[in-house]
N, C-alpha and C. Protein backbone atom coordinates (compact mmCIF):
# COMPACT_ATOMS: atom_id res chain seq x y z
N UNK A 1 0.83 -1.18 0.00
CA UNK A 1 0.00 0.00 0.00
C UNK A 1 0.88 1.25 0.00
N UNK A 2 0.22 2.21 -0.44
CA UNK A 2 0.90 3.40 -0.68
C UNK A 2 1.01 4.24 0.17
N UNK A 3 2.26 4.72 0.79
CA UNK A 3 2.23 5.41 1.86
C UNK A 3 1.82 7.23 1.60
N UNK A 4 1.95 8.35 2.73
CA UNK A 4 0.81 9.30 2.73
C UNK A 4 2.14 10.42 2.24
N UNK A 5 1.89 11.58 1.70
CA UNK A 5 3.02 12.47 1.11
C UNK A 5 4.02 12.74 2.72
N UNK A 6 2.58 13.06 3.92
CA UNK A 6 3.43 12.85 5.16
C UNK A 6 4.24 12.03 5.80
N UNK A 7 4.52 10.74 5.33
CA UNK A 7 5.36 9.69 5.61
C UNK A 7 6.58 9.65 4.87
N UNK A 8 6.41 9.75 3.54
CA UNK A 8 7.65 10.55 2.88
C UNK A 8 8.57 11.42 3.19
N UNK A 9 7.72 12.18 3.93
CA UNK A 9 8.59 13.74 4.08
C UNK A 9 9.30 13.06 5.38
N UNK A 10 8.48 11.87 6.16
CA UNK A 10 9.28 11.61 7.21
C UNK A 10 10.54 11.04 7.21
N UNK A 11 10.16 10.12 5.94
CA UNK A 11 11.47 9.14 6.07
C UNK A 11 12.28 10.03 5.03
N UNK A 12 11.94 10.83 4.42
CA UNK A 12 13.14 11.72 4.02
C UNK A 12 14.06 12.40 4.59
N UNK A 13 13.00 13.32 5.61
CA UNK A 13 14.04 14.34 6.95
C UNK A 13 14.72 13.06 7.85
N UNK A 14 14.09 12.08 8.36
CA UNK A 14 14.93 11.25 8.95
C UNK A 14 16.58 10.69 8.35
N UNK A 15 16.16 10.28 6.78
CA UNK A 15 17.17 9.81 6.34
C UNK A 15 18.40 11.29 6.26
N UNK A 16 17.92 12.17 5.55
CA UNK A 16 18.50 13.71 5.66
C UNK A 16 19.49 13.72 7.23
N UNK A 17 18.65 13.57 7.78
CA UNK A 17 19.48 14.09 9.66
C UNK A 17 20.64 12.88 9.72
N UNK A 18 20.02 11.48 9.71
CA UNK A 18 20.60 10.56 9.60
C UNK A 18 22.06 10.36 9.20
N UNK A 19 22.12 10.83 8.19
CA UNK A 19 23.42 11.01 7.15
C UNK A 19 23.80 12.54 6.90
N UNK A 20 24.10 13.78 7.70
CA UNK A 20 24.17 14.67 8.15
C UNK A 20 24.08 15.42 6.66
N UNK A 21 22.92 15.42 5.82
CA UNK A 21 22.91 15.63 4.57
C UNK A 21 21.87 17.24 4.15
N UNK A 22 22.58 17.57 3.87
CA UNK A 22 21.52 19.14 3.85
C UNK A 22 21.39 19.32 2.42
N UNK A 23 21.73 18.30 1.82
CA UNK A 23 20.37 18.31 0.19
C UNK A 23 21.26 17.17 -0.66
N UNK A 24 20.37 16.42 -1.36
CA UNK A 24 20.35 14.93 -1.67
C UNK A 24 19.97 15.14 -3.49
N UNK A 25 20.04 14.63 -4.47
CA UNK A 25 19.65 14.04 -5.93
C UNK A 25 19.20 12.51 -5.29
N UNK A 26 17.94 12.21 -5.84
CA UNK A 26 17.74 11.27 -5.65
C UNK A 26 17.18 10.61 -7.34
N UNK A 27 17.33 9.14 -7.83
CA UNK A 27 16.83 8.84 -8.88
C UNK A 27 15.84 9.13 -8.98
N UNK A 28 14.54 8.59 -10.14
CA UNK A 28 13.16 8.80 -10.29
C UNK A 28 13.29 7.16 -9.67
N UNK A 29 14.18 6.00 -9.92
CA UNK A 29 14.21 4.80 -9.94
C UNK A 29 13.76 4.61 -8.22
N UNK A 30 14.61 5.17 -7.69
CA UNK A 30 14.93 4.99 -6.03
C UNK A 30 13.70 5.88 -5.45
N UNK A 31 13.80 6.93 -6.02
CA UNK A 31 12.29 7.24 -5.49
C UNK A 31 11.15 6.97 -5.33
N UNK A 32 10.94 5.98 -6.71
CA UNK A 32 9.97 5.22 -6.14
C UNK A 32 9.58 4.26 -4.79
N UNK A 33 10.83 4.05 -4.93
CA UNK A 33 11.27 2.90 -3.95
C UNK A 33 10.82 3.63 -2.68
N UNK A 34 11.32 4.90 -2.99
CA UNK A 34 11.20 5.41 -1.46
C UNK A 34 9.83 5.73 -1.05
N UNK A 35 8.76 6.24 -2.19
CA UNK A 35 7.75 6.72 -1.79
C UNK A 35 6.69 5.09 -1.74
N UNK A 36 7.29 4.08 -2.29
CA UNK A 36 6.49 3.17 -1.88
C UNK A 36 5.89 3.16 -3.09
N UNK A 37 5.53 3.35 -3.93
CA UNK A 37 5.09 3.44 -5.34
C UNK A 37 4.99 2.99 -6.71
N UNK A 38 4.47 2.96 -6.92
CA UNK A 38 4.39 1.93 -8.56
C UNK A 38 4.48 2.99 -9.49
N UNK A 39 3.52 3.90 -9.13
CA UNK A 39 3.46 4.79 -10.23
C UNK A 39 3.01 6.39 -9.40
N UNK A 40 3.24 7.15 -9.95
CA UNK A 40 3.35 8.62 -9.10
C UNK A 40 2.84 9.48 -9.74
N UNK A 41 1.54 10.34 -9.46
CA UNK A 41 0.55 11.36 -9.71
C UNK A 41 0.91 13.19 -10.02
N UNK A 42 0.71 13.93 -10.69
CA UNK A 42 0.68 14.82 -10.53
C UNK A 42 0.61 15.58 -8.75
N UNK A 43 -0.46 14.92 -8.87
CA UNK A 43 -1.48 15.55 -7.00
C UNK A 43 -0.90 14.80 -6.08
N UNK A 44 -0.05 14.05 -6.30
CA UNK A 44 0.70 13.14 -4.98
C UNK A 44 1.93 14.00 -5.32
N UNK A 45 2.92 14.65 -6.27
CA UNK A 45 3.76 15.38 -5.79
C UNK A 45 3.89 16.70 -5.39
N UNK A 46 2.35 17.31 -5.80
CA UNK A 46 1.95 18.52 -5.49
C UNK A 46 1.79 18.64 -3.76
N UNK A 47 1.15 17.42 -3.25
CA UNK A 47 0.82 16.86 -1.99
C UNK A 47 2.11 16.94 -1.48
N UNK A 48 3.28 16.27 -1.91
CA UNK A 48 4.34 16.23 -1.04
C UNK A 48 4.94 17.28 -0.96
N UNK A 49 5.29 18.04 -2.34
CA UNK A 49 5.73 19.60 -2.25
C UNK A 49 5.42 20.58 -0.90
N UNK A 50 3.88 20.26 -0.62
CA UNK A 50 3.65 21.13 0.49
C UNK A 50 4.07 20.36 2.15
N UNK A 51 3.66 18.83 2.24
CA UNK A 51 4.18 18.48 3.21
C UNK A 51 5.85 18.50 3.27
N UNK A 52 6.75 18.90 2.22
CA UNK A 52 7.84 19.10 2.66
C UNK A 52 8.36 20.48 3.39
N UNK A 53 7.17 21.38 2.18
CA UNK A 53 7.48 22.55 2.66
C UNK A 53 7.42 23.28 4.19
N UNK A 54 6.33 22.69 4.97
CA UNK A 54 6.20 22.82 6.21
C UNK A 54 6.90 22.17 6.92
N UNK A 55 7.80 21.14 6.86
CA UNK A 55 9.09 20.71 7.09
C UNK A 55 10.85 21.34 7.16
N UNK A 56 10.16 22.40 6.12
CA UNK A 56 11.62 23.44 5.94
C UNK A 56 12.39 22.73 4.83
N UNK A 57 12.18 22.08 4.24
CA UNK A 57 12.64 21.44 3.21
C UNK A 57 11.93 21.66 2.00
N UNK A 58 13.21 21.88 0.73
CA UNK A 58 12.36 22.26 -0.56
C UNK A 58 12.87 21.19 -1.42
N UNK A 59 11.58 20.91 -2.57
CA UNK A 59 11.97 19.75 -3.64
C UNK A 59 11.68 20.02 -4.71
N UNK A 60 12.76 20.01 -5.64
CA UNK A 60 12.41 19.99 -7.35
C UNK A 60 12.23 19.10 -8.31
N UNK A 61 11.25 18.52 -8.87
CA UNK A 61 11.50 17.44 -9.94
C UNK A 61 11.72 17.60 -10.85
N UNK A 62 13.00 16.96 -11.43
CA UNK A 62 13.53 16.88 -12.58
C UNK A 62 13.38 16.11 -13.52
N UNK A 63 13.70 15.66 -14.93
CA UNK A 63 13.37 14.37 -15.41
C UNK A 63 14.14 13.44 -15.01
N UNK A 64 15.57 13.26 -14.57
CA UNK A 64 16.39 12.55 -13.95
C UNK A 64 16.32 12.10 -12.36
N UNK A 65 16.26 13.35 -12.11
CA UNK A 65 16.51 12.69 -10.33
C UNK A 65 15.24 14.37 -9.90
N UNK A 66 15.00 13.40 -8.44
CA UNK A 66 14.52 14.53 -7.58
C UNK A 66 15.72 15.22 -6.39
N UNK A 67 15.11 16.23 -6.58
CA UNK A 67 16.59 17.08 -5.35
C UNK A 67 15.55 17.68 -4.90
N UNK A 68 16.36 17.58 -3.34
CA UNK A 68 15.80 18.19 -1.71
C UNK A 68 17.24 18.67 -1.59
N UNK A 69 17.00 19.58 -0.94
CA UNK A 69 17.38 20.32 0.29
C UNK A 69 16.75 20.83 1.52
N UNK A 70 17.41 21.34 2.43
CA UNK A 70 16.77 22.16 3.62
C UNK A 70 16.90 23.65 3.20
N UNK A 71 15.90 23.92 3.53
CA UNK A 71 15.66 25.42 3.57
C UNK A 71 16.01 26.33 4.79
N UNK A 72 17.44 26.56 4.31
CA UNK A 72 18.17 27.28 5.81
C UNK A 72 19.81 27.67 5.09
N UNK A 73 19.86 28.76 6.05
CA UNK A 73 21.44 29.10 5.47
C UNK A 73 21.80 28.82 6.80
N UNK A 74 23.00 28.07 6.31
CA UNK A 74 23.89 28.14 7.23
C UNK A 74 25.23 29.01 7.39
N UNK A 75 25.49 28.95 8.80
CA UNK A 75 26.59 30.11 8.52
C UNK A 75 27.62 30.19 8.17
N UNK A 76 28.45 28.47 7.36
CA UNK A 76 29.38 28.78 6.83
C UNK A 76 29.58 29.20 5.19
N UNK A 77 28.34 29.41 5.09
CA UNK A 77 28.02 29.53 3.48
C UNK A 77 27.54 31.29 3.23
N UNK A 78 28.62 31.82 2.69
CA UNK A 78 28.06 33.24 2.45
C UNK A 78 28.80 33.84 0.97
N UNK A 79 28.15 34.48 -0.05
CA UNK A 79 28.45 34.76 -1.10
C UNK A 79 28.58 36.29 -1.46
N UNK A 80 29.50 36.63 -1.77
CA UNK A 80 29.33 37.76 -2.50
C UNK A 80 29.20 38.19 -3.41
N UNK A 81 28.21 38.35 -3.79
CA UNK A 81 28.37 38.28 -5.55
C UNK A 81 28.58 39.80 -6.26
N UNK A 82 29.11 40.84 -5.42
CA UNK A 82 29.21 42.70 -5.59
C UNK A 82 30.51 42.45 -6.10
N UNK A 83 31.30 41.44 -5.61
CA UNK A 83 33.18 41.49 -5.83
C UNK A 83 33.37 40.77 -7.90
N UNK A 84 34.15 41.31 -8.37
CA UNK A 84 34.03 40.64 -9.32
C UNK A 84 35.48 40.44 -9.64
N UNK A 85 36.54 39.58 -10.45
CA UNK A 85 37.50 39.32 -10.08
C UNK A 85 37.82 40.02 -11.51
């Protein structure tokens, strides 16, 4: 049976913390795997889009792979982009 967009997002942030990972490519192959799935809906990724989003985590689908990240800066990451070389 098919699990809920909220169970996803769980075992995603879990796996995420797990493996100290602050944004992932994942296959379309493995994703299935992950969401439990045979086949995957428009409205089931629209569904998860938002249960990730209230998670602090953002997701893009690609035709190749899906990518997450967390939605957060951290503070060793800062850009300047005014300097030009």
């Amino acid at each position: 049976m098919a699990i809920s967009p909220g169970k996803v997002t769980e075992k995603i942030q879990t796996y995420m913390q797990k493996n100290s990972l602050t944004n992932m490519a994942v296959p379309w192959s493995d994703f299935y795997d992950l969401a439990e799935r045979g086949s995957i809906r428009d409205a089931f990724l629209n569904e998860l889009s938002t249960a990730m989003k209230e998670k602090g985590l953002l997701v893009s689908y690609g035709k190749a792979v899906v990518s997450i990240g967390m939605d957060y800066a951290p503070p060793n990451i800062k850009h300047d982009f005014k300097k030009t070389s």
